[in-house]
Protein backbone atom coordinates (compact mmCIF):
# COMPACT_ATOMS: atom_id res chain seq x y z
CA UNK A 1 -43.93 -56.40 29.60
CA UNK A 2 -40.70 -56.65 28.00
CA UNK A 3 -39.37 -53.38 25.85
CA UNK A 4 -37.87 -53.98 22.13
CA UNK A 5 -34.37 -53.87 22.70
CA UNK A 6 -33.91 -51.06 19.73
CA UNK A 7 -35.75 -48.95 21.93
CA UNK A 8 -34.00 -49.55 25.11
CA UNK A 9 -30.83 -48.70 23.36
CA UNK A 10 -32.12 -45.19 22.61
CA UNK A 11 -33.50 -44.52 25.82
CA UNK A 12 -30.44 -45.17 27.20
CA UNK A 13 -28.66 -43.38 25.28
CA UNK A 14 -30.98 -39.92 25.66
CA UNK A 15 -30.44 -40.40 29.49
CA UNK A 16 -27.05 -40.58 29.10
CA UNK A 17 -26.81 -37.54 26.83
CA UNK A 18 -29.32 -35.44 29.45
CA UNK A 19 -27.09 -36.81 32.33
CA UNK A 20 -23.89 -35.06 30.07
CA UNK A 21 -25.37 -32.01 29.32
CA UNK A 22 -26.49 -31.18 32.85
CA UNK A 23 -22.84 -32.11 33.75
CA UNK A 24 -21.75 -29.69 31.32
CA UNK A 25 -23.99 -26.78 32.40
CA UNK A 26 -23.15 -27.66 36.37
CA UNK A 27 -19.50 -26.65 35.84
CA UNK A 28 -19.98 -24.07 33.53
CA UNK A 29 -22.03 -21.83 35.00
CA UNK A 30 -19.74 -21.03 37.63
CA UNK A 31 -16.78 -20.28 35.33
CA UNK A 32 -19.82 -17.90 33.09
CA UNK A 33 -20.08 -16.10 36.23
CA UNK A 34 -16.50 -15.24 36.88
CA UNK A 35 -16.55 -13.92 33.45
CA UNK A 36 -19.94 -11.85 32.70
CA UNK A 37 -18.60 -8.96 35.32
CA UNK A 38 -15.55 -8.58 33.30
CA UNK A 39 -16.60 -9.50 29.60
CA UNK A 40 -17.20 -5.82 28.59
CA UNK A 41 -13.87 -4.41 29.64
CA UNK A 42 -12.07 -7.49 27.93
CA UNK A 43 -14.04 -6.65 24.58
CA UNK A 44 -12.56 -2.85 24.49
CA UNK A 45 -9.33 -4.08 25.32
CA UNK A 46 -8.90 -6.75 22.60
CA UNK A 47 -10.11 -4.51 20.03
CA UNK A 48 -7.74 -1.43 20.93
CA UNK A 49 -5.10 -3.80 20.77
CA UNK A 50 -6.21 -5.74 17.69
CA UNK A 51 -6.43 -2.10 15.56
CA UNK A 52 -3.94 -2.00 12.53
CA UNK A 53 -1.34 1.11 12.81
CA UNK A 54 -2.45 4.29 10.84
CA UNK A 55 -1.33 4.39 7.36
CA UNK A 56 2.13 6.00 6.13
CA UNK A 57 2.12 9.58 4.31
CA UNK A 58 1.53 8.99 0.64
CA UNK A 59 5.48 10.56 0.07
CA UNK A 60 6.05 7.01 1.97
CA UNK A 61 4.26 4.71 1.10
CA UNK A 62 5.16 2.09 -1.51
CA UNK A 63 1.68 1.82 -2.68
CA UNK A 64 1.71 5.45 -4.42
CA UNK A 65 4.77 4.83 -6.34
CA UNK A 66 4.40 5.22 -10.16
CA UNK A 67 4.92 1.74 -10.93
CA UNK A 68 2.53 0.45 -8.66
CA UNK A 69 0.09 2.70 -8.64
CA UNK A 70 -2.16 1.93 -11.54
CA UNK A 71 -2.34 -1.79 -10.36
CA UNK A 72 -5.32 -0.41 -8.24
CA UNK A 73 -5.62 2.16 -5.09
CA UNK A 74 -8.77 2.64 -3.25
CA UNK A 75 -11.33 1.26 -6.31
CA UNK A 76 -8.95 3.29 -8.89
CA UNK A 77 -7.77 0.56 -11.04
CA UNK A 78 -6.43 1.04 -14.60
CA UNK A 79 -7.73 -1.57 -16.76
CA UNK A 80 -4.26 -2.03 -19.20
CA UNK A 81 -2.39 -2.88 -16.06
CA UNK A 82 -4.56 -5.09 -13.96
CA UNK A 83 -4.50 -7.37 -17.45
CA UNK A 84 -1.17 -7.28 -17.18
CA UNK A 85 -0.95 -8.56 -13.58
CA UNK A 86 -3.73 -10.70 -14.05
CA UNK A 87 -2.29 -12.52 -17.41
CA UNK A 88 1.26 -13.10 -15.83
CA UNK A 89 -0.27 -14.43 -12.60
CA UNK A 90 -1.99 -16.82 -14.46
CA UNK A 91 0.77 -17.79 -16.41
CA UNK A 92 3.35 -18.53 -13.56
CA UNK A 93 0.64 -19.89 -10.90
CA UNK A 94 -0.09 -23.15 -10.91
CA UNK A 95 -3.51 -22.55 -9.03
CA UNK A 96 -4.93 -21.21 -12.24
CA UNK A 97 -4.50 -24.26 -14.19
């Protein structure tokens, strides 16, 4: 019996890809094994070190100024001057137009 060479092609070509994938697995699992004992202290470190610093004291920090203020501070935003912003943001970026 001779097989449609369409069909030969494909299975073929699912060995090959079952042959890659157990490949793949064979020398990972090793490696996955060096890492699981450790994975939970790595976590904690990378996200200690990946915390922003503290914020500044409102006497320094830029964003409590009286000019910038009303342009919006934690959800307080003053209608007048978000226009404002808005309008001359859309008229000197080129993104808007």
């Amino acid at each position: 019996m001779q097989w449609p060479v369409g069909l030969l092609a494909v299975f073929i070509l699912v060995v090959a890809a079952g042959v890659f994938c157990l490949g793949i697995n064979r020398r990972a699992m090793p490696a996955w094994k060096r890492y699981r004992p450790n994975r939970s202290q790595r976590r904690i470190a990378q996200l200690e070190d990946n915390l922003p610093p503290p914020a500044p004291p409102d006497a320094e920090n830029f964003g409590v100024t009286p000019c910038s203020a009303p342009s919006g501070r934690k959800g307080k935003v003053d209608p007048v001057v978000w226009g404002v912003l808005r309008a001359w943001v859309c008229l000197t970026n080129w993104a808007y137009r």
